[in-house]
C-alpha atoms as a PDB file:
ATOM      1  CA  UNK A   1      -0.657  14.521  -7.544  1.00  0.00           C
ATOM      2  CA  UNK A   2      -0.372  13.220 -11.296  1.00  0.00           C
ATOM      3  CA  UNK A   3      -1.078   9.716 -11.920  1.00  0.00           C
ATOM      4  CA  UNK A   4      -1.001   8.411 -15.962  1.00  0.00           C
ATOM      5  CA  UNK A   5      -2.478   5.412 -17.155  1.00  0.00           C
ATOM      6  CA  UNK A   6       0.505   4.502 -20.418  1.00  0.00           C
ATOM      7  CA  UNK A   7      -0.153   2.497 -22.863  1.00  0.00           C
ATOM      8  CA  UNK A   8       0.965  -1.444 -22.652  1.00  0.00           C
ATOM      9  CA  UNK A   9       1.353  -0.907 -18.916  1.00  0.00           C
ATOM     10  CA  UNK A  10      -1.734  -0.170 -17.643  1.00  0.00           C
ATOM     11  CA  UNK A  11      -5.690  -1.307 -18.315  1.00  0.00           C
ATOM     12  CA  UNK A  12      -8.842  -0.033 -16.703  1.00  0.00           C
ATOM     13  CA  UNK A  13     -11.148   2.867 -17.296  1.00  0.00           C
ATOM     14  CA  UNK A  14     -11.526   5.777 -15.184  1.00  0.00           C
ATOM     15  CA  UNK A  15     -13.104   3.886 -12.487  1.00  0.00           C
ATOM     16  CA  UNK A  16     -10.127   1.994 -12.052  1.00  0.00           C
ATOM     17  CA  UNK A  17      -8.212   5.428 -12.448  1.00  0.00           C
ATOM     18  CA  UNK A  18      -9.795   6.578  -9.677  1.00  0.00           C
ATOM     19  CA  UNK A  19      -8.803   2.976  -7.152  1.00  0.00           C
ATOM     20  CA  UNK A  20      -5.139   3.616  -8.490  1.00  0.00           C
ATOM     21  CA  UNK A  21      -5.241   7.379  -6.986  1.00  0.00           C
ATOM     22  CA  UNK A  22      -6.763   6.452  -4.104  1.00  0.00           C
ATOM     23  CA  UNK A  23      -4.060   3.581  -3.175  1.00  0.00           C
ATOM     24  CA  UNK A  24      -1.253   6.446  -3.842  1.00  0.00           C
ATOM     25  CA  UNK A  25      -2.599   8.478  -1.447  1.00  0.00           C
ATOM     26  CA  UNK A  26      -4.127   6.131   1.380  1.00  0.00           C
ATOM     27  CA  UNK A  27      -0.760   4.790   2.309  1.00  0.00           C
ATOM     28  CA  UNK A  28       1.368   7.829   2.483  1.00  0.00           C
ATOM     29  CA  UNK A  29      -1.575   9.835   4.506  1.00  0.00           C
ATOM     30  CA  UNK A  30      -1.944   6.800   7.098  1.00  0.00           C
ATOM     31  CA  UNK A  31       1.473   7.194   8.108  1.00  0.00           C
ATOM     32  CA  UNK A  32       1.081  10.855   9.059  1.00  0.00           C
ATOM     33  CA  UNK A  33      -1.313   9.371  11.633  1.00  0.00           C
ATOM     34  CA  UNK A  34      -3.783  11.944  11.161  1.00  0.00           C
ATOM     35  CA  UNK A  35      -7.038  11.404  13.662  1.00  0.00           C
ATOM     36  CA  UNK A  36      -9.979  10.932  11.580  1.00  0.00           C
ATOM     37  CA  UNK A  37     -13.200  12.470  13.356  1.00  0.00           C
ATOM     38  CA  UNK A  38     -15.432   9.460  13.808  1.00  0.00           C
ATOM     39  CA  UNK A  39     -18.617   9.329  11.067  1.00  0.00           C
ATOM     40  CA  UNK A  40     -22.357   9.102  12.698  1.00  0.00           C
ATOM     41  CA  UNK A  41     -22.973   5.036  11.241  1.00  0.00           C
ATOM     42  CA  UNK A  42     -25.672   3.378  13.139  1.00  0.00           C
ATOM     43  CA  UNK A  43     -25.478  -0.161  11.459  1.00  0.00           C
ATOM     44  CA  UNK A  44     -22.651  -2.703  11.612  1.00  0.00           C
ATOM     45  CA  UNK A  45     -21.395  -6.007  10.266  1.00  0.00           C
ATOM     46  CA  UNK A  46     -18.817  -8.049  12.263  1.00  0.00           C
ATOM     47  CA  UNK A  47     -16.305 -10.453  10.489  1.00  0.00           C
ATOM     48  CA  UNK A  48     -14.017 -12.717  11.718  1.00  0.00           C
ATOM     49  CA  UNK A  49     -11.685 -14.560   9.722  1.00  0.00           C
ATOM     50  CA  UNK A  50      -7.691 -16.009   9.549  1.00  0.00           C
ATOM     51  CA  UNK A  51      -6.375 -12.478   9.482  1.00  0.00           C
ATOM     52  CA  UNK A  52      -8.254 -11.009  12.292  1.00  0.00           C
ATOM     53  CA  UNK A  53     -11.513  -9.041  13.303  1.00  0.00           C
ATOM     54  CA  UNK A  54     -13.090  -6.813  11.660  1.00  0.00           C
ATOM     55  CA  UNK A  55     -16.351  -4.436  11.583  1.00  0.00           C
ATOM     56  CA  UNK A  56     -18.183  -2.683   8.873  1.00  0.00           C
ATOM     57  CA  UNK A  57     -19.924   0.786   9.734  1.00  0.00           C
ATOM     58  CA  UNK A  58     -22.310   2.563   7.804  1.00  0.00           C
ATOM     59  CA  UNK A  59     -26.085   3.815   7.758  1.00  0.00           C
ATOM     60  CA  UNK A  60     -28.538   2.005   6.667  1.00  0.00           C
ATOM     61  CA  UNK A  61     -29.021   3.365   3.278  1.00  0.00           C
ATOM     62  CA  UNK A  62     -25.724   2.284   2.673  1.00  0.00           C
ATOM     63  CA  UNK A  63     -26.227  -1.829   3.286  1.00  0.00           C
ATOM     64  CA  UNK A  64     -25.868  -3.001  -0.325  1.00  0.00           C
ATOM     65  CA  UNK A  65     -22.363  -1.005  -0.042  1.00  0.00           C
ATOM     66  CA  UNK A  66     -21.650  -2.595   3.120  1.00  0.00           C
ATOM     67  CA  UNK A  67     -22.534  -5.820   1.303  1.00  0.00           C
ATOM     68  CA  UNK A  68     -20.189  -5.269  -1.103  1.00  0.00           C
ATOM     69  CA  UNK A  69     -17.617  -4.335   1.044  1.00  0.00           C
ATOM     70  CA  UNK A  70     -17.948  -7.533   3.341  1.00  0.00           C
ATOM     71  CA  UNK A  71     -17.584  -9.453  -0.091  1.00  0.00           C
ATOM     72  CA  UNK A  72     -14.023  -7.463  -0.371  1.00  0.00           C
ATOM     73  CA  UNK A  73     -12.656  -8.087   2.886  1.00  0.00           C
ATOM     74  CA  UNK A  74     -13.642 -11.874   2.749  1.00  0.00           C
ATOM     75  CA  UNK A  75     -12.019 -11.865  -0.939  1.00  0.00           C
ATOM     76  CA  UNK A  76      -8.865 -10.127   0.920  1.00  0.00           C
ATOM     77  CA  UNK A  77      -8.465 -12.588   4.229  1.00  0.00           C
ATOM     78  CA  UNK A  78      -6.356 -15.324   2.424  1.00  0.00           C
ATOM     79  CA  UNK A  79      -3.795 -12.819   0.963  1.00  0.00           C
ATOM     80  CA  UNK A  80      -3.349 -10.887   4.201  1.00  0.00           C
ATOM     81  CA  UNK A  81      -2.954 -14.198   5.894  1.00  0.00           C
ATOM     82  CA  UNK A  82       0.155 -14.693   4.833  1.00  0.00           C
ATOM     83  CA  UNK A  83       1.858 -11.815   6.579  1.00  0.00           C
ATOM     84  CA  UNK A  84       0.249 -12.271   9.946  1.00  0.00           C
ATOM     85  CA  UNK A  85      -2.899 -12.084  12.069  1.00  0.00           C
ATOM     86  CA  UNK A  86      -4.152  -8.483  12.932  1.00  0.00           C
ATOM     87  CA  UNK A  87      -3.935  -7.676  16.826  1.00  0.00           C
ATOM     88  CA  UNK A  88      -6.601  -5.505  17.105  1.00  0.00           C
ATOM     89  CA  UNK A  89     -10.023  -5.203  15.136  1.00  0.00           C
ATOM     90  CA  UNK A  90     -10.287  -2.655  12.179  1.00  0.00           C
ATOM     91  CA  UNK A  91     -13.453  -0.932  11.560  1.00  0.00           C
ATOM     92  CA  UNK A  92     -13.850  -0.320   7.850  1.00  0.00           C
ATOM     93  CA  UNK A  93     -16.512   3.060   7.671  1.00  0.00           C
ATOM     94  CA  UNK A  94     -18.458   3.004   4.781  1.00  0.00           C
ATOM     95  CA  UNK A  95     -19.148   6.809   3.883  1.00  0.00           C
ATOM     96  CA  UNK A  96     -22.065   7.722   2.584  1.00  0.00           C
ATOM     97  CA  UNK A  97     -20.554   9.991  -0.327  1.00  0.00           C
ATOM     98  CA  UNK A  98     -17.285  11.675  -1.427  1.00  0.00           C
ATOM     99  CA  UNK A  99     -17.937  14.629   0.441  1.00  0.00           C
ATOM    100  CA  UNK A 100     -18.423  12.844   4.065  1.00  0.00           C
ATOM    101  CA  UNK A 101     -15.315  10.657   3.444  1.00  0.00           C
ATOM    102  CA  UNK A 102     -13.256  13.982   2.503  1.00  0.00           C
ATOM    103  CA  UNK A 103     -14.734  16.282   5.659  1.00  0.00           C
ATOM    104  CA  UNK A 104     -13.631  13.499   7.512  1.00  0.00           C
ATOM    105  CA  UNK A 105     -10.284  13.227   6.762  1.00  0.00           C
ATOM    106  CA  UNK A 106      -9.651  16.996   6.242  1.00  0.00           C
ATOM    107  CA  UNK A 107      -9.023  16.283   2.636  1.00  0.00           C
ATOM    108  CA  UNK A 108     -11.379  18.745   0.603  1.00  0.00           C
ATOM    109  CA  UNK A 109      -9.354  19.656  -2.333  1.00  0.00           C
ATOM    110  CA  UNK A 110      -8.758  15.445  -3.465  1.00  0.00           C
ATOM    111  CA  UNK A 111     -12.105  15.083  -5.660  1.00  0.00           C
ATOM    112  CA  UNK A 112     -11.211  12.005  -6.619  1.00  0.00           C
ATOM    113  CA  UNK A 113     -10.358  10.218  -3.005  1.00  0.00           C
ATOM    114  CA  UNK A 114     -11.716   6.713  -2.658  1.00  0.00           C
ATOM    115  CA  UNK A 115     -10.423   5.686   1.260  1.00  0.00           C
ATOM    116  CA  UNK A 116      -8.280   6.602   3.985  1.00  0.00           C
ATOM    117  CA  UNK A 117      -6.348   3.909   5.829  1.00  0.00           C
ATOM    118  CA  UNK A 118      -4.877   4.173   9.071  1.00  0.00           C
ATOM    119  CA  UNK A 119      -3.583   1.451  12.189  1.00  0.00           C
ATOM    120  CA  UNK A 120      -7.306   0.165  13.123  1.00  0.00           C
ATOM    121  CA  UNK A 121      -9.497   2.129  10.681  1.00  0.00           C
ATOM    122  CA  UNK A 122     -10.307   2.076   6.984  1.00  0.00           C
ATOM    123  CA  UNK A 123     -12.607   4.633   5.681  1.00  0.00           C
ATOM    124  CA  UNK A 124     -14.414   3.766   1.945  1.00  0.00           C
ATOM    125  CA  UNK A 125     -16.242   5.698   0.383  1.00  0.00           C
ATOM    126  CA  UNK A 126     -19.611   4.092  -0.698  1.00  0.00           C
ATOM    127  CA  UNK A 127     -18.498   2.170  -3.666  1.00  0.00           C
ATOM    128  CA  UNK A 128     -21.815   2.797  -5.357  1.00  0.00           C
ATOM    129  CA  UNK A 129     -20.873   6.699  -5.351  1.00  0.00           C
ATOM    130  CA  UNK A 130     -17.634   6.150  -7.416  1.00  0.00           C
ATOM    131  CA  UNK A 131     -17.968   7.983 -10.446  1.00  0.00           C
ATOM    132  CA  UNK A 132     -21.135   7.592 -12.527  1.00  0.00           C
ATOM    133  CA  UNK A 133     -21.848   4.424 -12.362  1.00  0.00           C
ATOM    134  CA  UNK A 134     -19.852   2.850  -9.014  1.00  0.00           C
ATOM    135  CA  UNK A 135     -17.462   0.566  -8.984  1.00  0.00           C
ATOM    136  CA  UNK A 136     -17.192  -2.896 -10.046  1.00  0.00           C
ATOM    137  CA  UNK A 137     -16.597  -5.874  -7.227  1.00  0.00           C
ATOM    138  CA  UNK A 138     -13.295  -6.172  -8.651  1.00  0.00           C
ATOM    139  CA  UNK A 139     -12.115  -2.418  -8.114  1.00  0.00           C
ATOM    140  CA  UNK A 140     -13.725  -2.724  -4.433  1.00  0.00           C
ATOM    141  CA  UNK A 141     -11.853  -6.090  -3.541  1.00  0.00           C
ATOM    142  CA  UNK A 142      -8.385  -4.838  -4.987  1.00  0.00           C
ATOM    143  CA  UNK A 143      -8.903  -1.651  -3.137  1.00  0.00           C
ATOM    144  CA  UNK A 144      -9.831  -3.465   0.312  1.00  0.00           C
ATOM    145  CA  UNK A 145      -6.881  -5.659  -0.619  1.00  0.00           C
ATOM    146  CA  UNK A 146      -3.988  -2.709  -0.114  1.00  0.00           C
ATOM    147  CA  UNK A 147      -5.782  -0.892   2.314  1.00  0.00           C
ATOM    148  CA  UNK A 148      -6.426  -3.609   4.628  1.00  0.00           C
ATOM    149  CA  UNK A 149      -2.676  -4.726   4.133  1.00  0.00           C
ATOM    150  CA  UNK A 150      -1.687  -1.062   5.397  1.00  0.00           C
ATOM    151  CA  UNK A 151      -3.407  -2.011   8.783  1.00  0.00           C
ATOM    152  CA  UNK A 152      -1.868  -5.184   9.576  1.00  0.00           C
ATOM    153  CA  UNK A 153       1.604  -4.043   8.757  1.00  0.00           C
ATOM    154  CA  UNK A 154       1.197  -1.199  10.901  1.00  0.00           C
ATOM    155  CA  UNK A 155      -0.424  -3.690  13.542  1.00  0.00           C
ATOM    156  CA  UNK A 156       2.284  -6.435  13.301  1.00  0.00           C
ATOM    157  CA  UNK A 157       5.294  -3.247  13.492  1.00  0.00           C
ATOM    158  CA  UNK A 158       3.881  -1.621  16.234  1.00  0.00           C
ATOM    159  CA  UNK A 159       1.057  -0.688  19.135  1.00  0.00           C
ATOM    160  CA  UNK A 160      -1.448   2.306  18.651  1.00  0.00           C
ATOM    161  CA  UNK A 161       0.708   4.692  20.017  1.00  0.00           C
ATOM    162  CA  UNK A 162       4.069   3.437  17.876  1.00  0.00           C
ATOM    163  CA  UNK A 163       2.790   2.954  14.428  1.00  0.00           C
ATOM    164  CA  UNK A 164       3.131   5.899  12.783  1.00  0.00           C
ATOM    165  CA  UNK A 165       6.582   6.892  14.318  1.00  0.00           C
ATOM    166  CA  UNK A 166       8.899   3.474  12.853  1.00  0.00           C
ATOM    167  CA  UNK A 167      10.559   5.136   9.853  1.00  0.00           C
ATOM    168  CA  UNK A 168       8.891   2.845   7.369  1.00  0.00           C
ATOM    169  CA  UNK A 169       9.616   4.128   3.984  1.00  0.00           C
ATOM    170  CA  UNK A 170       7.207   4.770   1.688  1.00  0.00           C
ATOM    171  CA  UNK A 171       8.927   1.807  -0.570  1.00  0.00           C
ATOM    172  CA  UNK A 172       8.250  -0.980   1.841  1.00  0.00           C
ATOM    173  CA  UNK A 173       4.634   0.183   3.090  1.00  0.00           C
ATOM    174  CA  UNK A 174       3.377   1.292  -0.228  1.00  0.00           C
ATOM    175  CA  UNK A 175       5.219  -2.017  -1.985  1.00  0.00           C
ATOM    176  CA  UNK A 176       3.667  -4.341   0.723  1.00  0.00           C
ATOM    177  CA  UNK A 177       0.325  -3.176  -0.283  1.00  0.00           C
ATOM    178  CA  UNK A 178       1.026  -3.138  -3.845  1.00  0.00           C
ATOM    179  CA  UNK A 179       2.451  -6.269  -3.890  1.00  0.00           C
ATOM    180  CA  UNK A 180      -0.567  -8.310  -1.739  1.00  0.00           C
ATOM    181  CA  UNK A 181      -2.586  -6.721  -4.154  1.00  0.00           C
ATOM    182  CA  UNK A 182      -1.257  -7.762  -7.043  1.00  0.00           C
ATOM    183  CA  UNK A 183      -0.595  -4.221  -8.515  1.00  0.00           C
ATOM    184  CA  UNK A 184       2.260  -4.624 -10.722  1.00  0.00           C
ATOM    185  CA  UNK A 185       0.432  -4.016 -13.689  1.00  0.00           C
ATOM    186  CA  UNK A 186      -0.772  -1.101 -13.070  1.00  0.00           C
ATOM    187  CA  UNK A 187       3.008   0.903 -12.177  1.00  0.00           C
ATOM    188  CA  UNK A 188       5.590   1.618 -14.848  1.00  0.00           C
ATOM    189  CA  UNK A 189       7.741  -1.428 -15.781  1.00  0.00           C
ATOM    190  CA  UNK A 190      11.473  -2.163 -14.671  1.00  0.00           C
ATOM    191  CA  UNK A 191      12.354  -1.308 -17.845  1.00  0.00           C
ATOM    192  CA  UNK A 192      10.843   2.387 -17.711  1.00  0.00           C
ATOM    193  CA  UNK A 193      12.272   2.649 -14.603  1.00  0.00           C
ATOM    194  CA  UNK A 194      15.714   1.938 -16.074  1.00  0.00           C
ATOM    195  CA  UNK A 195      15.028   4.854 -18.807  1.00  0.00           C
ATOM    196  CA  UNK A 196      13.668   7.366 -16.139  1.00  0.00           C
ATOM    197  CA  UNK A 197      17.278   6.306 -14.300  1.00  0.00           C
ATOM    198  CA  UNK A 198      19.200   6.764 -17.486  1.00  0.00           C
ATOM    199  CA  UNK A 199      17.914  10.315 -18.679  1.00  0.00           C
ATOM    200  CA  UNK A 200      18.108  11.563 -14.873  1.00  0.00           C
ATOM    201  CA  UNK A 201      21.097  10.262 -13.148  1.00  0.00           C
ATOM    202  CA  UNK A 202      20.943  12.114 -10.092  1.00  0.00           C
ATOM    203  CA  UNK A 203      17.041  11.055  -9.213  1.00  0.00           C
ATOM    204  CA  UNK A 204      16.697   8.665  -6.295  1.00  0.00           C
ATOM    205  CA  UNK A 205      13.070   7.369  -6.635  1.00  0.00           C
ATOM    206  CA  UNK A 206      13.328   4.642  -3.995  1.00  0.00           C
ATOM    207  CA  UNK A 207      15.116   7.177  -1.210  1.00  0.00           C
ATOM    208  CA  UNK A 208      14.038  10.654  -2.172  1.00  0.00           C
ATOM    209  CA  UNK A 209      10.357   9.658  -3.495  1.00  0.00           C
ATOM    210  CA  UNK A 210       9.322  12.766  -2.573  1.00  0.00           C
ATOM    211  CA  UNK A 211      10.928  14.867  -5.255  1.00  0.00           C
ATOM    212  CA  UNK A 212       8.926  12.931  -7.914  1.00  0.00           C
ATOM    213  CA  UNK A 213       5.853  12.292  -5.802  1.00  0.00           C
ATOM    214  CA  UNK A 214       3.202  15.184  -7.502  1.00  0.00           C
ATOM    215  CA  UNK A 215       4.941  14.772 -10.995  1.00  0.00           C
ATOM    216  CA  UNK A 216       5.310  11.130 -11.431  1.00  0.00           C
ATOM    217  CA  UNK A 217       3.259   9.328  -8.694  1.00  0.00           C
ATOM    218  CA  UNK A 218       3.155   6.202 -11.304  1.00  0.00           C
ATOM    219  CA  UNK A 219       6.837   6.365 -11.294  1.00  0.00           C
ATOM    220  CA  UNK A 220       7.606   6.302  -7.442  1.00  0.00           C
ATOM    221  CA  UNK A 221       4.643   3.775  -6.488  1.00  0.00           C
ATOM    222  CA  UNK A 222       6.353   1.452  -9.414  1.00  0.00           C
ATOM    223  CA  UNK A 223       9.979   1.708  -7.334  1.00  0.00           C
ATOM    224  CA  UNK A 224       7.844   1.197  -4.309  1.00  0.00           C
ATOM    225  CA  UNK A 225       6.232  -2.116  -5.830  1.00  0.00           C
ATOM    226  CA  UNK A 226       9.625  -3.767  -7.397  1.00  0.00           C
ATOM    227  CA  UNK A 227      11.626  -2.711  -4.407  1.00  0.00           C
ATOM    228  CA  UNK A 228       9.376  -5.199  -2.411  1.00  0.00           C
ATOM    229  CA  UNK A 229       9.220  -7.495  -5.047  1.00  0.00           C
ATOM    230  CA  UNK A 230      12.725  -7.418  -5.295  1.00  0.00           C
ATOM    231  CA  UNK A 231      13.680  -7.740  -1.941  1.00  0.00           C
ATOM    232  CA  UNK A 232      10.681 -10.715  -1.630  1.00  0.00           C
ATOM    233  CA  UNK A 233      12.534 -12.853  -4.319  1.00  0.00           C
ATOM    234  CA  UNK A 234      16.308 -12.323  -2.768  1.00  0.00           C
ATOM    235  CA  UNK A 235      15.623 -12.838   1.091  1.00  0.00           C
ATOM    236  CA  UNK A 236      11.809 -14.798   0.871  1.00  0.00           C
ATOM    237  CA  UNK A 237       8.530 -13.474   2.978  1.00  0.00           C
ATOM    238  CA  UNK A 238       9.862 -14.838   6.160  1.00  0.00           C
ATOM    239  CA  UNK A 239      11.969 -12.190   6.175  1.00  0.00           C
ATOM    240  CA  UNK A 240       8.962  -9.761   5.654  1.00  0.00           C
ATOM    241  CA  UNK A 241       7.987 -11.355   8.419  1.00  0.00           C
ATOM    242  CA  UNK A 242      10.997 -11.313  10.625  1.00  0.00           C
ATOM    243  CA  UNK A 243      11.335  -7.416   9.920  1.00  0.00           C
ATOM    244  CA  UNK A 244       7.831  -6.753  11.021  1.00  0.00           C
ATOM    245  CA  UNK A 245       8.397  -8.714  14.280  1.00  0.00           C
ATOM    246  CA  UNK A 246      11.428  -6.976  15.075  1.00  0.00           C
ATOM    247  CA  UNK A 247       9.798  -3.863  14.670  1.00  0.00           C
ATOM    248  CA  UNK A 248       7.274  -5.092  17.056  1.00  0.00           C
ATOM    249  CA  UNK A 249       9.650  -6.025  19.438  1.00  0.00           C
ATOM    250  CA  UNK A 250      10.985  -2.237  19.821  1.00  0.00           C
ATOM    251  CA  UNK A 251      13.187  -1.571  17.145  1.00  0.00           C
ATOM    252  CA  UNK A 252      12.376   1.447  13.781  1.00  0.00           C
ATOM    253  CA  UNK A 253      12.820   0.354  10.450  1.00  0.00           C
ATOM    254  CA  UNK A 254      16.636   0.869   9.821  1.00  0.00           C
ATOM    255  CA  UNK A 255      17.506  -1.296  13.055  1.00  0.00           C
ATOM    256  CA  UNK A 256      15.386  -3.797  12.477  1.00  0.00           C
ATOM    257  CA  UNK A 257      16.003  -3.917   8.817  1.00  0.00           C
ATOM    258  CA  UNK A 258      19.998  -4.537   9.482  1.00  0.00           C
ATOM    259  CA  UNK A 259      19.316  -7.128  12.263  1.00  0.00           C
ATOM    260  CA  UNK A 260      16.992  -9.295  10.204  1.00  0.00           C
ATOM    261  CA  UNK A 261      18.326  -8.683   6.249  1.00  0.00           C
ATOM    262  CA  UNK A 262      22.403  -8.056   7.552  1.00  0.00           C
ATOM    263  CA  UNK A 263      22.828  -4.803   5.262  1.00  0.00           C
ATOM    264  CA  UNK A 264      21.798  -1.553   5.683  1.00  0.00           C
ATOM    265  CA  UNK A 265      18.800  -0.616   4.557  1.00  0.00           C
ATOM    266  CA  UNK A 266      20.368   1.922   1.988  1.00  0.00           C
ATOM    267  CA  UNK A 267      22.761  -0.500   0.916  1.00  0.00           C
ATOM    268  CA  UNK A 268      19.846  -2.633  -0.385  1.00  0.00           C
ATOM    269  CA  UNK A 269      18.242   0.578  -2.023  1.00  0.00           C
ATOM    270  CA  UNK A 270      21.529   0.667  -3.720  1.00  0.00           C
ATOM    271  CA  UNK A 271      22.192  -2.877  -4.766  1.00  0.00           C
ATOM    272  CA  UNK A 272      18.304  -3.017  -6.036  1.00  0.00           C
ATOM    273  CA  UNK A 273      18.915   0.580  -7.939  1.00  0.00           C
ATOM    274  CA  UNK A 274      22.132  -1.023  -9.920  1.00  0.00           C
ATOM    275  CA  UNK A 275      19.394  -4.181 -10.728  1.00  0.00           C
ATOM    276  CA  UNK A 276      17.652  -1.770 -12.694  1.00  0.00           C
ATOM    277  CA  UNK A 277      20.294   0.569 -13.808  1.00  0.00           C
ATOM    278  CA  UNK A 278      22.043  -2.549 -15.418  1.00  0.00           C
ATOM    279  CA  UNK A 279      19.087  -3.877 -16.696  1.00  0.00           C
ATOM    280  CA  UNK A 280      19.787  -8.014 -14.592  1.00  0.00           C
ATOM    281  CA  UNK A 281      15.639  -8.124 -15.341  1.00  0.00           C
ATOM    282  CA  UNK A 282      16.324  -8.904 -18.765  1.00  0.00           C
ATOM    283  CA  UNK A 283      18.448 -12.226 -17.722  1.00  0.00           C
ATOM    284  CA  UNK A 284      15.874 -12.846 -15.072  1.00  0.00           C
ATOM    285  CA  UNK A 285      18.944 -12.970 -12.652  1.00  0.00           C
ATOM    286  CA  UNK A 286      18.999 -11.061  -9.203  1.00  0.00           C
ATOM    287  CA  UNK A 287      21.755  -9.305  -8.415  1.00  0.00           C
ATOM    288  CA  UNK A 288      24.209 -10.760  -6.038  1.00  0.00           C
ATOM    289  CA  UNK A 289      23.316  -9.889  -2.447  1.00  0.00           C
ATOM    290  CA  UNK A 290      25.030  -6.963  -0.812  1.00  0.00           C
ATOM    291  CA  UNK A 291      27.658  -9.225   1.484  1.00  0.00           C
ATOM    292  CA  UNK A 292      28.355 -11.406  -1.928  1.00  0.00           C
ATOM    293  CA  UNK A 293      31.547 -11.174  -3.587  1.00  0.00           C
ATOM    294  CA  UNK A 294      30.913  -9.703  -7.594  1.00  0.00           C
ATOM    295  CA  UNK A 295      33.500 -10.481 -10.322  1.00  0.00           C
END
């Protein structure tokens, strides 16, 4: 997996490179529901806040980490509010280096892998082990900010055994996280979507991320992010909402998608894809909803 920092759309060092690469991944990998063997952490903090329950893990060595990370999740309880509250408690590990976090998750060959996210389970690396000289308290709260939101939508969609088996595609799970986040800035603009669109016609980033996934990660999580976005500003987060409970209440994706928005699922895709194609960002206008008459 490529991911580019570009000029004018993107800021951070290589610290922050590292958080964006880490957010790609975490998302996509939780949803193949891969067991994670559990880590050997004999300390613990327990948090409970607006969002839920939640417990740190991690050896003592690690406790300014920990700190740290208790800082992040407490920085990350009013955003995740707003989508729900989570059913069951997530344990966030705290790994003691890169190579425990990556032997746990059967991910070797990823040097630069910061987390692993799953229904009731976050595993962190210990920030102080990110690059040469750790990561800053903002990297760790933005990073605790996506991965926690991959939990709770998986919680409010389904049970244990359900989660990883709804058909949520990557635009909605990665975009949710992205957009609690606040990650706009760093994915590629509407506008360089638009151009990517133009000079490749036949490219369906938002359906068919996976063709573009190792060559142009930026480009597919920046779909991901304004496909969210986009569908947050036409239909409001009650509808987020809505989706999520009908998921919860039996149905996949696509179902519960149709019940709750009236379209199909791909029909949106399509009616966001013209958006960009025909540039309505510049006018600040959304386009008219799939079930509205256009002249």
């Amino acid at each position: 997996m490529r991911t580019e920092m570009r000029e004018g759309s993107r800021r951070g060092g290589p610290g922050v490179v590292a958080v964006l690469l880490l957010a790609l991944l975490s998302g996509c990998a939780s949803r193949r529901g891969m067991a994670a063997p559990s880590a050997n952490l004999s300390a613990s903090l327990d948090m409970t806040g607006p969002s839920g329950q939640f417990r740190i893990e991690y050896n003592p060595g690690d406790a300014q980490d920990a700190t740290r990370i208790q800082q992040a999740v407490d920085e990350a309880l009013p955003r995740l509010a707003r989508w729900g509250t989570l059913r069951e408690t997530v344990t966030i590990k705290v790994m003691p280096n890169h190579k425990a976090l990556a032997n746990a998750v059967q991910q070797r060959e990823l040097g630069w892998l910061r987390a692993w996210s799953r229904y009731d389970e976050v595993l962190v690396q210990a920030p102080s082990t990110w690059g040469l000289v750790g990561a800053s308290q903002p990297q760790i709260n933005e990073l605790l900010i996506h991965e926690l939101t991959h939990s709770l939508m998986y919680q409010l969609a389904a049970d244990r055994l359900g989660w990883s088996r709804k058909q949520i595609p990557l635009w909605f799970r990665e975009g949710m996280a992205s957009y609690t986040a606040e990650q706009s800035y760093r994915w590629v603009t509407l506008e360089e979507i638009a151009r990517h669109l133009e000079r490749f016609p036949r490219s369906d980033p938002v359906r068919r991320p996976t063709e573009l996934y190792r060559e142009d990660s930026n480009l597919v999580y920046g779909v991901a992010h304004h496909a969210f976005s986009f569908l947050v500003r036409r239909y409001g987060e009650d509808a987020v909402r809505a989706l999520l409970a009908e998921m919860r209440g039996g149905k996949d994706f696509p179902d519960a998608f149709q019940s709750v928005i009236g379209v199909p699922a791909d029909t949106y895709v399509a009616d966001f894809t013209r958006y960009v194609r025909w540039r309505g960002f510049r006018s600040g206008r959304l386009a008219p909803r799939a079930n509205e008459p256009r002249n």
